[in-house]
Protein backbone atom coordinates (compact mmCIF):
# COMPACT_ATOMS: atom_id res chain seq x y z
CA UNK A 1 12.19 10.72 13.01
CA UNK A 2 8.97 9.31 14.88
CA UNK A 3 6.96 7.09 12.42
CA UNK A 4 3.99 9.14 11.08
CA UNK A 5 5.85 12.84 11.54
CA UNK A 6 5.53 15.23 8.92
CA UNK A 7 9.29 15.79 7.36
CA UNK A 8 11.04 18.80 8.13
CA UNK A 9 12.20 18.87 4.53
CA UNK A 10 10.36 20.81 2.08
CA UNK A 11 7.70 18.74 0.48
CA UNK A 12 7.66 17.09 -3.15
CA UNK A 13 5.22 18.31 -5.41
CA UNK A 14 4.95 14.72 -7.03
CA UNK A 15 2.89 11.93 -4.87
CA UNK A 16 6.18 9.65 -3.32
CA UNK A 17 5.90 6.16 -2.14
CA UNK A 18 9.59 4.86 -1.45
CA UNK A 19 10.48 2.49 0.88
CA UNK A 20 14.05 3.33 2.60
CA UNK A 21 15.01 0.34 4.64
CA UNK A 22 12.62 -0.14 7.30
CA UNK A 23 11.22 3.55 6.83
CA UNK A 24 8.07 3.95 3.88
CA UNK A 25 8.60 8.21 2.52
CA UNK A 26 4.85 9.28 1.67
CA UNK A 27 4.14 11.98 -0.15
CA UNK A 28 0.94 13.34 -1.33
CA UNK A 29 -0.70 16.87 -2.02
CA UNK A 30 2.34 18.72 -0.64
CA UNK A 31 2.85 16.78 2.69
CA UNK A 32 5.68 14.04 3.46
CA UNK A 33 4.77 11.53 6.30
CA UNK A 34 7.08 8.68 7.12
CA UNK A 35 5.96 5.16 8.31
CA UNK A 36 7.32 2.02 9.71
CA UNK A 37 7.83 -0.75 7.15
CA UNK A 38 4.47 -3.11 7.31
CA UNK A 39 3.47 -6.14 4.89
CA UNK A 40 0.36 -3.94 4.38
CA UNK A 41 2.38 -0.99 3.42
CA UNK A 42 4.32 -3.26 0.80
CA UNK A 43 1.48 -4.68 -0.78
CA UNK A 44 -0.49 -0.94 -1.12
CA UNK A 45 2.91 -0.36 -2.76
CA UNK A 46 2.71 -2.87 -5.52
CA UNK A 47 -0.57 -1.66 -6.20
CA UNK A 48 0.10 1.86 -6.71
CA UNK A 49 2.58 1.01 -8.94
CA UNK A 50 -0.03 -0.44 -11.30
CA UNK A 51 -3.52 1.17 -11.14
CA UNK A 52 -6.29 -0.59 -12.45
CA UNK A 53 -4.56 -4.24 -12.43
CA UNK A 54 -6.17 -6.29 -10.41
CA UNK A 55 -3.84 -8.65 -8.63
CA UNK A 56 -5.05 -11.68 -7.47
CA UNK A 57 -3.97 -12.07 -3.23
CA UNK A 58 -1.45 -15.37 -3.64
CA UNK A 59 -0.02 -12.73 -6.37
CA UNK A 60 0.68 -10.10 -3.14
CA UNK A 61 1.36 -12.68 -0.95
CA UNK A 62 4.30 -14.48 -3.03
CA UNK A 63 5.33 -17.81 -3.30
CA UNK A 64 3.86 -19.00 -0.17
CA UNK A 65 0.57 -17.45 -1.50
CA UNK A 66 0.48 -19.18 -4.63
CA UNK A 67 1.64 -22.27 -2.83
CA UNK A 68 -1.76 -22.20 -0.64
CA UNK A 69 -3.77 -21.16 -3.67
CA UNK A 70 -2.74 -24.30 -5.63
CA UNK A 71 -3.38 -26.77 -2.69
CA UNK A 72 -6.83 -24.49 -2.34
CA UNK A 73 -9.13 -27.40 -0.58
CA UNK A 74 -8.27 -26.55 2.53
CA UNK A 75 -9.59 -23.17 2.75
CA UNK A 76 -5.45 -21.82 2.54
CA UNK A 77 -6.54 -19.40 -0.44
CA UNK A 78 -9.29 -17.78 1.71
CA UNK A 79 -7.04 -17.74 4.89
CA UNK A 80 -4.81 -15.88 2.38
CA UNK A 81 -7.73 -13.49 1.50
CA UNK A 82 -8.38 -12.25 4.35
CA UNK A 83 -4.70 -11.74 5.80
CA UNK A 84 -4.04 -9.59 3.12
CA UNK A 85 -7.20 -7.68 2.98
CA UNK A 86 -6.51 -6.95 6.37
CA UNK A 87 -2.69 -6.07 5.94
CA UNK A 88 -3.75 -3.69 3.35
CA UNK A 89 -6.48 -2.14 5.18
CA UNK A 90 -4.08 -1.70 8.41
CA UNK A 91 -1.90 -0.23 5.85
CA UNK A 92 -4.51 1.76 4.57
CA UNK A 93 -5.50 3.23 7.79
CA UNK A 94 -2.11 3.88 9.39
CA UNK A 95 -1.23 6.28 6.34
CA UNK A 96 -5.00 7.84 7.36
CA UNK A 97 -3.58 8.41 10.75
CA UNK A 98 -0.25 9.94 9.50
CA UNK A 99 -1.85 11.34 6.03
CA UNK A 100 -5.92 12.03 6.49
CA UNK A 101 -5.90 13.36 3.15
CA UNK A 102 -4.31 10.00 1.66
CA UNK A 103 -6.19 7.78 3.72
CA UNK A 104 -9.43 8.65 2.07
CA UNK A 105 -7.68 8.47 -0.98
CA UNK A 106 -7.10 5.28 -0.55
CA UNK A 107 -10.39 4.30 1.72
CA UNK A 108 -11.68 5.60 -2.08
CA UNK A 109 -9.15 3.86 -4.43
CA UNK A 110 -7.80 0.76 -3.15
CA UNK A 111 -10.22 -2.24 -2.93
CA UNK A 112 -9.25 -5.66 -1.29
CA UNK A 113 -10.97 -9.00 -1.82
CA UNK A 114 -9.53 -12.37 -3.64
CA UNK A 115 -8.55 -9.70 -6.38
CA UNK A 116 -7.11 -6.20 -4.91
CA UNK A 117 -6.51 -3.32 -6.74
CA UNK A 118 -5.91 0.51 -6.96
CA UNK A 119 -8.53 2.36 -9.04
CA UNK A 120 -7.68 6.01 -8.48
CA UNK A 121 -10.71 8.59 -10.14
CA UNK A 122 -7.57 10.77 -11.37
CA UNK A 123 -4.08 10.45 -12.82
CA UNK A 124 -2.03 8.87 -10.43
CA UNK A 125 1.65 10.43 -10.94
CA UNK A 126 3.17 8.12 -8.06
CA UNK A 127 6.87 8.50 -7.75
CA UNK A 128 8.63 5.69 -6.21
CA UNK A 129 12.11 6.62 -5.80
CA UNK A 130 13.74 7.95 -2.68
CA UNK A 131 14.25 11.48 -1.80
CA UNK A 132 17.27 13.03 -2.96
């Protein structure tokens, strides 16, 4: 299946963000869209998984993040910053390609900066296990 496609199988009713080898399933509002594996599209999922945390980017970036964010005088923690802030936002705006609907969910509920989080303005019932 073409990255982005709608699925041919009939739609979850829960929300779905599973990552199946190099293939993210996305569900939301009755649609399924499937994207290419991205760092962006990893990091938006350890945010959904927690809404409201804020997560601190050497946090989404993993040990080499908190590696740069110890040394910090160099400017590594704001080099970090801004690699994931864009990652995410890519992320953010290839689902809005695929998804419109969930794009400006997320445009709306994910926010990126040296803390990111996910602060969705309703119950967020993500599922994150694959399709059976």
């Amino acid at each position: 299946m073409r990255s982005g496609t709608p699925s041919q199988r009939r739609p979850p009713a829960e929300w779905r963000f599973c990552r199946e080898g190099d293939v993210w399933t996305v569900a939301y509002e009755g649609r399924v869209v499937r994207l290419k594996h991205t760092k962006g599209m990893h990091y938006l999922a350890q945010l959904l998984r927690h809404p409201g945390r804020q997560f601190h980017v050497a946090e989404l970036a993993g040990p080499v993040g908190w590696q740069r964010a110890v040394r910090g005088h160099d400017g590594s923690c704001e080099r970090t910053r801004k690699a994931v802030t864009n990652r995410i936002r890519q992320g953010v705006a290839r689902v809005g390609t695929a998804h419109p609907e969930l794009g400006l969910h997320f445009r709306n509920a994910v926010h990126t900066g040296t803390l990111c989080s996910y602060t969705p303005d309703r119950l967020a019932p993500w599922c994150f296990e694959p399709l059976l």
